[in-house]
Protein backbone atom coordinates (compact mmCIF):
# COMPACT_ATOMS: atom_id res chain seq x y z
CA UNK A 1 -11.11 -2.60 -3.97
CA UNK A 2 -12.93 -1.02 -6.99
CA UNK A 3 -15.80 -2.23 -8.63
CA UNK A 4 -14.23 -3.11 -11.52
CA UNK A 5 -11.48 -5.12 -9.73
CA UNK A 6 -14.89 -7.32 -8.35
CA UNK A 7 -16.13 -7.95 -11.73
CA UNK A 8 -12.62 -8.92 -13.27
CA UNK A 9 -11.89 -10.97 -10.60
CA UNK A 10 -15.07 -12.89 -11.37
CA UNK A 11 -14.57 -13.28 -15.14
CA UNK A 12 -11.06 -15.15 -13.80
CA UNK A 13 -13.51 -17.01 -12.02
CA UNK A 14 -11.87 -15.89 -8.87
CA UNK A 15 -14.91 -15.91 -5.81
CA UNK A 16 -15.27 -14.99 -2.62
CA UNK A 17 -18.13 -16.32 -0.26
CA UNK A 18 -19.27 -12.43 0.34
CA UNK A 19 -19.64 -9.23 -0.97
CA UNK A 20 -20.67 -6.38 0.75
CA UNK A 21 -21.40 -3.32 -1.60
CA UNK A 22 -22.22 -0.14 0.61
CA UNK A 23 -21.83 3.74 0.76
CA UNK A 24 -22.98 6.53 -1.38
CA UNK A 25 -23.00 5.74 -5.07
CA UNK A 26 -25.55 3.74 -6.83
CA UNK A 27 -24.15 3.48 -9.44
CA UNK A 28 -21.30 0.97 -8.17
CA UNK A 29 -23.59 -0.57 -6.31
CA UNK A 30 -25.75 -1.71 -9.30
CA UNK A 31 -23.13 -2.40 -11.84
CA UNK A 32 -21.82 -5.21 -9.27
CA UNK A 33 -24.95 -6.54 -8.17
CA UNK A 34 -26.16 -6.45 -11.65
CA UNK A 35 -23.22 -8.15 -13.20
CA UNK A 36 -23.32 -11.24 -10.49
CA UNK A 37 -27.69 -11.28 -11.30
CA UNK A 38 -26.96 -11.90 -14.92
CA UNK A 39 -23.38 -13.07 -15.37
CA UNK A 40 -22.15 -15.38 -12.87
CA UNK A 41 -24.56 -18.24 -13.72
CA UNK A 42 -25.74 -19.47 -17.45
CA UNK A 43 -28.87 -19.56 -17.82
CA UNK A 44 -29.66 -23.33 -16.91
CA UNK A 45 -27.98 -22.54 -13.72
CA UNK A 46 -29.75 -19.65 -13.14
CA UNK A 47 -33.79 -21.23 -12.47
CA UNK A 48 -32.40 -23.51 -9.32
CA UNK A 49 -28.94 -21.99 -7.94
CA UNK A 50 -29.61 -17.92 -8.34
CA UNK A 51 -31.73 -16.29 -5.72
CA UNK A 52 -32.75 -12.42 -5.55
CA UNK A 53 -34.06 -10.94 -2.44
CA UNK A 54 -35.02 -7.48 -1.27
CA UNK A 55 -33.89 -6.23 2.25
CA UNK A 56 -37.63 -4.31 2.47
CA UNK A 57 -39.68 -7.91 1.90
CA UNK A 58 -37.37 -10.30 3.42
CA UNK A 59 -35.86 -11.00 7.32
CA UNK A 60 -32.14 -12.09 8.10
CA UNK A 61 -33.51 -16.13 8.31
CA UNK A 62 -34.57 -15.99 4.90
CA UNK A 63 -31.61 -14.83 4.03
CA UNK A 64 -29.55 -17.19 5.66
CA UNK A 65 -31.70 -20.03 5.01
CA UNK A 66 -31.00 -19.13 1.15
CA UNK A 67 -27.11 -18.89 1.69
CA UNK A 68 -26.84 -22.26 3.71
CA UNK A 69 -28.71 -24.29 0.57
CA UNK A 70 -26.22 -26.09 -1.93
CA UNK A 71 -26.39 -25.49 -5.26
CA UNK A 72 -27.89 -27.67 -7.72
CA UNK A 73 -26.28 -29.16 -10.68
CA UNK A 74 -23.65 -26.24 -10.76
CA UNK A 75 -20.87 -25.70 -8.60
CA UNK A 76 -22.39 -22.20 -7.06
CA UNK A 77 -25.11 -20.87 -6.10
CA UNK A 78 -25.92 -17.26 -6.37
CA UNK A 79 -27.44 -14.72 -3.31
CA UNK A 80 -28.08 -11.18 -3.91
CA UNK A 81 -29.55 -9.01 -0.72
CA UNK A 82 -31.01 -6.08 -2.46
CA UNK A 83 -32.18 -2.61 -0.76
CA UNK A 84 -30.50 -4.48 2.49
CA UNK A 85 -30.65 -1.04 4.16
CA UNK A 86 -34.18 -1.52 4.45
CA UNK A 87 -34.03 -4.49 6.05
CA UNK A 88 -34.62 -4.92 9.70
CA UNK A 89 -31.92 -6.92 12.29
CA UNK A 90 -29.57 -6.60 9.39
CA UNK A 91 -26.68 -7.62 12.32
CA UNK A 92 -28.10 -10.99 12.77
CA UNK A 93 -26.44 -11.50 9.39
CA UNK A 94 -23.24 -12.20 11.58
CA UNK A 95 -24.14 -15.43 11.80
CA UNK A 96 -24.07 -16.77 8.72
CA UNK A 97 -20.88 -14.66 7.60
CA UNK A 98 -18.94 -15.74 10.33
CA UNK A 99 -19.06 -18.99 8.79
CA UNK A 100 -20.19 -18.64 5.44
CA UNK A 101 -20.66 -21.86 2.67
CA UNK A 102 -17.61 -21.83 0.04
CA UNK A 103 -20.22 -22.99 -2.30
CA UNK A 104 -22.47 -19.37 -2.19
CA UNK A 105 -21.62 -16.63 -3.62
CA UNK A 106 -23.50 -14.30 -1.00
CA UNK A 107 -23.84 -10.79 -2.64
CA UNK A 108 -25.32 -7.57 -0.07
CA UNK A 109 -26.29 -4.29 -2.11
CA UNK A 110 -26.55 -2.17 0.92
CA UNK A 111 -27.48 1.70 -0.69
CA UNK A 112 -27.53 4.89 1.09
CA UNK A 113 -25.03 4.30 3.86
CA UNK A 114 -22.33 2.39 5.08
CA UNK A 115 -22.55 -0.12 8.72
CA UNK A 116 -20.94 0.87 11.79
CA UNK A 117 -17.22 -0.18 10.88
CA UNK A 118 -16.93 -0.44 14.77
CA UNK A 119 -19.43 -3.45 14.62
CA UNK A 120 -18.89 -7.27 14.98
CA UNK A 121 -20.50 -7.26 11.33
CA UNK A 122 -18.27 -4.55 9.32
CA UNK A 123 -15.14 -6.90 11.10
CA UNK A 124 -15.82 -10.16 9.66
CA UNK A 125 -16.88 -8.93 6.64
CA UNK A 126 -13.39 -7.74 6.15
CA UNK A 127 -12.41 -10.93 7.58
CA UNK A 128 -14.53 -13.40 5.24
CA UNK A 129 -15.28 -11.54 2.04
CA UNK A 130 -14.60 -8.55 -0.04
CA UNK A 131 -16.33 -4.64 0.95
CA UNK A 132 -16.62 -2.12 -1.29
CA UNK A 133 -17.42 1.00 -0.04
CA UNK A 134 -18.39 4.11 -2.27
CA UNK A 135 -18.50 7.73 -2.53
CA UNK A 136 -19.91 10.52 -4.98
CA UNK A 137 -17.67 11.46 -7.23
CA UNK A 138 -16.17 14.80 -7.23
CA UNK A 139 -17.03 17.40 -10.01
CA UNK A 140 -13.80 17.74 -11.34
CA UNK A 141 -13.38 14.09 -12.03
CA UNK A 142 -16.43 13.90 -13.71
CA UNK A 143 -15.22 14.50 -17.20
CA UNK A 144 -12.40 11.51 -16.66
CA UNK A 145 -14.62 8.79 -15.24
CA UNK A 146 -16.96 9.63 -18.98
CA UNK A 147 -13.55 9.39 -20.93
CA UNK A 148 -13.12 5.73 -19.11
CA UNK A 149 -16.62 4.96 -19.09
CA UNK A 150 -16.86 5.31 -22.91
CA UNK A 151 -13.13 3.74 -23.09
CA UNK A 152 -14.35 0.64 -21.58
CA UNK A 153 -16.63 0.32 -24.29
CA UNK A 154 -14.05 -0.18 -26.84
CA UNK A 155 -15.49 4.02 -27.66
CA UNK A 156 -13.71 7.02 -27.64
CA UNK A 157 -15.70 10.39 -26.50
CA UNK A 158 -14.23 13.96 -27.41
CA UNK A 159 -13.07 16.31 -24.40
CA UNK A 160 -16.07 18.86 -25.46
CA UNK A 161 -18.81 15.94 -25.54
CA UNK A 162 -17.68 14.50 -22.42
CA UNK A 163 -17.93 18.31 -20.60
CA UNK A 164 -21.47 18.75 -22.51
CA UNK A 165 -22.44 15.63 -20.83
CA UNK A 166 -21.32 16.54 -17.35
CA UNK A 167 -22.51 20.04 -17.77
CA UNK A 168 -25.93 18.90 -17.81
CA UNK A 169 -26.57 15.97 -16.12
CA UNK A 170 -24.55 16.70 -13.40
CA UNK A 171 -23.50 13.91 -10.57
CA UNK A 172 -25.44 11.01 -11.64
CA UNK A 173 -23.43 8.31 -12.62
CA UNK A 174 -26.82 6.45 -13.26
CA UNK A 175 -28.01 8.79 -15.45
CA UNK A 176 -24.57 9.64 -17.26
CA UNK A 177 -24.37 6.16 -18.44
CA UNK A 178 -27.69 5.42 -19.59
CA UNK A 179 -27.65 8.26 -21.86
CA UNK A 180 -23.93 7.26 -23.22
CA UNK A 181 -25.03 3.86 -23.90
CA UNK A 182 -28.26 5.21 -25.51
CA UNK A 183 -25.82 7.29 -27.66
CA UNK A 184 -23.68 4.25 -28.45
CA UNK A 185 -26.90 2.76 -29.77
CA UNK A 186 -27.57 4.91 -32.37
CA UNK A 187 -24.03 5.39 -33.82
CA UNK A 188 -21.72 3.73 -35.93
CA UNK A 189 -19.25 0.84 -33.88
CA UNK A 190 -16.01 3.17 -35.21
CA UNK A 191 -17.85 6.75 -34.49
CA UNK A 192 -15.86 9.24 -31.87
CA UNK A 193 -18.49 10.82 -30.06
CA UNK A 194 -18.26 14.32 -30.48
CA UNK A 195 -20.76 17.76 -29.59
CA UNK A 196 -22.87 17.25 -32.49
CA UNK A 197 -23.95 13.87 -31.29
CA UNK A 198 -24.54 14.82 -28.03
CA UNK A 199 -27.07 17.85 -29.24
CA UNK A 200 -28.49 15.08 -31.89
CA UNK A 201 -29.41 12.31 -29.50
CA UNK A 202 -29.35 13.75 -25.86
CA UNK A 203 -31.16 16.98 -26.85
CA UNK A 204 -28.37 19.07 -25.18
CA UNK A 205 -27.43 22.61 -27.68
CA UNK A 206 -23.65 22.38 -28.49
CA UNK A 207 -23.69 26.23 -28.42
CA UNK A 208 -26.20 27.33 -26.41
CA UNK A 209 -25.61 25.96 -22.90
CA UNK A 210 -24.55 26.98 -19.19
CA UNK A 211 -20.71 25.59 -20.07
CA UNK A 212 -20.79 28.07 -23.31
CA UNK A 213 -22.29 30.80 -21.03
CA UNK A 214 -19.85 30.53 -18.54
CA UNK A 215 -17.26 30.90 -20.99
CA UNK A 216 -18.75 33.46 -22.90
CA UNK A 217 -18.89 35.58 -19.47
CA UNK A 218 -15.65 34.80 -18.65
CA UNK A 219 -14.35 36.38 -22.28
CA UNK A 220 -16.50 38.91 -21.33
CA UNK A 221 -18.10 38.26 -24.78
CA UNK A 222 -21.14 40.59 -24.62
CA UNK A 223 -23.10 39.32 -28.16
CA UNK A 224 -22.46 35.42 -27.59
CA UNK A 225 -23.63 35.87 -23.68
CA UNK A 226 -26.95 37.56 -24.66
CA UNK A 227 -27.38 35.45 -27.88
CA UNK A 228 -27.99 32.26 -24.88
CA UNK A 229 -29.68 33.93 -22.47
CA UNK A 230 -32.19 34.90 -25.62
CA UNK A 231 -31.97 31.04 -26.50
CA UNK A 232 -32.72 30.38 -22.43
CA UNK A 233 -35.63 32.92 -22.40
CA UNK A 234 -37.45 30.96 -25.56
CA UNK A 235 -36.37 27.56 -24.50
CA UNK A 236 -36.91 27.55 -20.41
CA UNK A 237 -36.08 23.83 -19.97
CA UNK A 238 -32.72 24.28 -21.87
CA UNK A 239 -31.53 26.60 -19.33
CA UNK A 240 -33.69 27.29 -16.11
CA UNK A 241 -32.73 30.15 -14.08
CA UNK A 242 -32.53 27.76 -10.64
CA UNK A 243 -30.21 25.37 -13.01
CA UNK A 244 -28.14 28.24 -14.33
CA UNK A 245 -27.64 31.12 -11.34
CA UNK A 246 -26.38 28.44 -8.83
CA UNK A 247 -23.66 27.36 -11.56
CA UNK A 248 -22.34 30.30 -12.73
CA UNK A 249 -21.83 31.35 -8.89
CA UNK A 250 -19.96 28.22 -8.81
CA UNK A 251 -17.90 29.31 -11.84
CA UNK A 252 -17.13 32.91 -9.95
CA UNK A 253 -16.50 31.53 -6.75
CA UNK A 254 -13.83 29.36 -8.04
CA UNK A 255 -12.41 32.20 -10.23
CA UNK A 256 -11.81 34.21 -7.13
CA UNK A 257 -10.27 31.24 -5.83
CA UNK A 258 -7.47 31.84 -8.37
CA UNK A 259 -6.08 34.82 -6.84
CA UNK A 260 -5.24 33.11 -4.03
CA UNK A 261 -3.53 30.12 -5.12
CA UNK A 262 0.53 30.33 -5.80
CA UNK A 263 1.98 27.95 -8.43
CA UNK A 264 1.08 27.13 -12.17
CA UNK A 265 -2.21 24.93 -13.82
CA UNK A 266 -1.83 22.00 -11.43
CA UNK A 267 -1.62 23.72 -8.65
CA UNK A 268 -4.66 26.17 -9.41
CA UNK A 269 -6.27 22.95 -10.53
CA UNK A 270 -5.95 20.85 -7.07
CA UNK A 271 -7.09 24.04 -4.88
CA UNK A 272 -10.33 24.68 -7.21
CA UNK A 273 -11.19 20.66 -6.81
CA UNK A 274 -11.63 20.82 -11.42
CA UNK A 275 -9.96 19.50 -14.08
CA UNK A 276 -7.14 20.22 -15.51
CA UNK A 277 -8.89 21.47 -18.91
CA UNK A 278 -10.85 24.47 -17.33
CA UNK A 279 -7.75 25.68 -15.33
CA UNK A 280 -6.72 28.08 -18.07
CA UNK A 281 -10.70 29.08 -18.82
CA UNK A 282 -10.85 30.39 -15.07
CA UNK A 283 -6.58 32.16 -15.24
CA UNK A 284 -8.16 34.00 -18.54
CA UNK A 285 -11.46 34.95 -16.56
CA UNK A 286 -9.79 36.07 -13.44
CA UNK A 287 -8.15 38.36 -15.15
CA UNK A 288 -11.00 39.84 -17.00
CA UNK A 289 -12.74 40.75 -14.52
CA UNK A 290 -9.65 41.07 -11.49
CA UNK A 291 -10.30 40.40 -7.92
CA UNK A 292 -12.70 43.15 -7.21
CA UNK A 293 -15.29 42.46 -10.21
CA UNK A 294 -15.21 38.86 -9.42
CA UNK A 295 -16.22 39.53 -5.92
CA UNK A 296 -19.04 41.86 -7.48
CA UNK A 297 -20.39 39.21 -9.53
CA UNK A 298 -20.43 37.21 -6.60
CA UNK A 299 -22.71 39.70 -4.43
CA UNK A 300 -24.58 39.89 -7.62
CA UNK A 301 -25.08 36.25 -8.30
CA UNK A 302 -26.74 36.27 -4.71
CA UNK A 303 -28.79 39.01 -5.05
CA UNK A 304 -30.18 37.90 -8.29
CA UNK A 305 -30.75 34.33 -7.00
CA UNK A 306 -33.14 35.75 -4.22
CA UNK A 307 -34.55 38.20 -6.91
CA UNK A 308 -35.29 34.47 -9.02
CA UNK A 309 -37.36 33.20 -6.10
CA UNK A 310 -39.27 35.93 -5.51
CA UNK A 311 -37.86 38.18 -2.70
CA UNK A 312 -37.09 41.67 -3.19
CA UNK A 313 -38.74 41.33 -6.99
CA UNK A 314 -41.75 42.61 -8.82
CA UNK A 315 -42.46 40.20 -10.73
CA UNK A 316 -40.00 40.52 -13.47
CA UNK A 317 -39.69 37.66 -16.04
CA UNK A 318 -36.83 35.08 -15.89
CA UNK A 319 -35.15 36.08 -19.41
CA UNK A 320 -35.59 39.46 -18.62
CA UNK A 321 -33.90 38.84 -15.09
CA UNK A 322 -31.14 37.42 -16.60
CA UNK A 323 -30.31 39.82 -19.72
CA UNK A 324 -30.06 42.17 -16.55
CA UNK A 325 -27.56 40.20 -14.25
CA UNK A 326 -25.28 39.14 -17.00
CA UNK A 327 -25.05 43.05 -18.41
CA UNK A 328 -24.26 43.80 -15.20
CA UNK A 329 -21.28 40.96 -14.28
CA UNK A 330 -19.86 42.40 -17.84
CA UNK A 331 -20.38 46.09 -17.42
């Protein structure tokens, strides 16, 4: 089950006794937990039947103790376990979920991990409730999940804006969302998002970033490459040498991952794990610089990244390190 399928069930008023929200990303975690902390109960409910405890300051008899209460002048009562990695003799929680009240709606945000799916526990959650287990999202589905993020906003985001957005921040879901919604904030309710917004209110250049870098290497486009890396040299934080080296190795690595792939876009697009919108940016790069310059750039990306942190360098500035590398990937 998905997150969202949780929270849709639950404005259909459709409950389960348990929820167990595990695995790798946050971010699914907290928009569940979040939702049943602020949405499940009105706010006269909320002072008697909601409850919100942290695995790190609690102990599995709390816990329990809190599930086994009836709620009070509502027909539920809310639980939410919090942090319940952190909290010790977490399997005594078999207990209670083996026979859990129909009146509790028992919510476990369990971060950083999943339980032993062998265990007694991981089998009767299964058995009694709902588990959602999550995982980081890959990088080339990124770009959708901001398209649907924004979409189920009622707001539309353009393919460049999106990209920007992922370009920068990366794979934080967290972090991706707070700085949509701050975005959202500040513009009209019928406004597209597009580039210009994104350099306006995240603080991200719309032309002078690693994505137009990488592209402007892969044209080999000699006077727009060393117009950013000018930009990068008088702006450090926009473009970091540690921030861009490792990605544009990842952008040559997967070029040279193009000469060995038979088929057309979607194929090329499933064996370099991206979206289907860069395929053609990677075809048009492979074959300006052909198998044997993109393994080159490769040995050169390396070399340079050592050079950034010190070894086999005198000393030479980070600009000036880079106007070198990218002359020679072109030249």
């Amino acid at each position: 089950m998905e997150y969202q399928d949780i929270i849709k069930d639950w404005k259909q008023k459709k409950y389960k006794p348990l929820y167990w929200l595990e695995g790798e990303e946050d971010f699914f975690i907290d928009q569940v937990s979040n939702y049943a902390e602020h949405h499940l109960l009105d706010e006269a409910e909320k002072g008697f039947n909601l409850t919100i405890l942290y695995g790190k300051d609690t102990d599995w008899s709390t816990v329990i103790n809190a599930c086994r209460r009836y709620p009070m002048f509502a027909e539920k009562q809310v639980v939410v376990l919090k942090e319940a990695q952190s909290m010790k003799d977490i399997l005594k929680l078999e207990a209670y979920i083996d026979n859990p009240l129909s009146s509790t709606i028992f919510v476990v945000a369990h971060k950083q991990g999943k339980i032993d799916g062998r265990s007694k526990l991981a089998k009767l959650i299964k058995e009694k409730g709902v588990l959602l287990s999550t995982k980081k999202m890959y990088d080339n589905q990124l770009p959708g999940w901001v398209e649907a993020y924004v979409s189920s906003l009622g707001r539309a985001i353009s393919q460049k804006a999106g990209i920007l957005l992922v370009d920068h921040i990366g794979n934080d879901l967290s972090r991706m969302a707070n700085e949509i919604d701050k975005l959202l904030v500040n513009l009209p309710p019928d406004k597209k998002i597009d580039e210009n917004d994104i350099e306006k209110y995240v603080g991200i250049s719309k032309e002078y970033n690693v994505f137009e870098l990488q592209n402007a290497l892969g044209q080999k486009d000699i006077t727009k490459v060393m117009r950013i890396i000018r930009y990068f040299a008088a702006n450090p934080k926009a473009g970091p040498i540690q921030m861009v080296l490792p990605a544009l190795y990842n952008f040559f690595s997967k070029m040279n991952m193009v000469f060995g792939v038979k088929g057309g876009e979607k194929e090329i697009a499933a064996a370099l794990g991206v979206h289907p919108f860069f395929v053609k940016d990677y075809v048009n790069a492979a074959r300006q610089y052909g198998a044997e310059g993109t393994e080159k750039a490769i040995l050169l990306l390396h070399a340079y990244n050592l050079r950034s942190i010190g070894i086999n360098d005198s000393g030479v500035e980070d600009g000036e390190l880079m106007k070198e590398l990218v002359y020679k990937l072109m030249y």
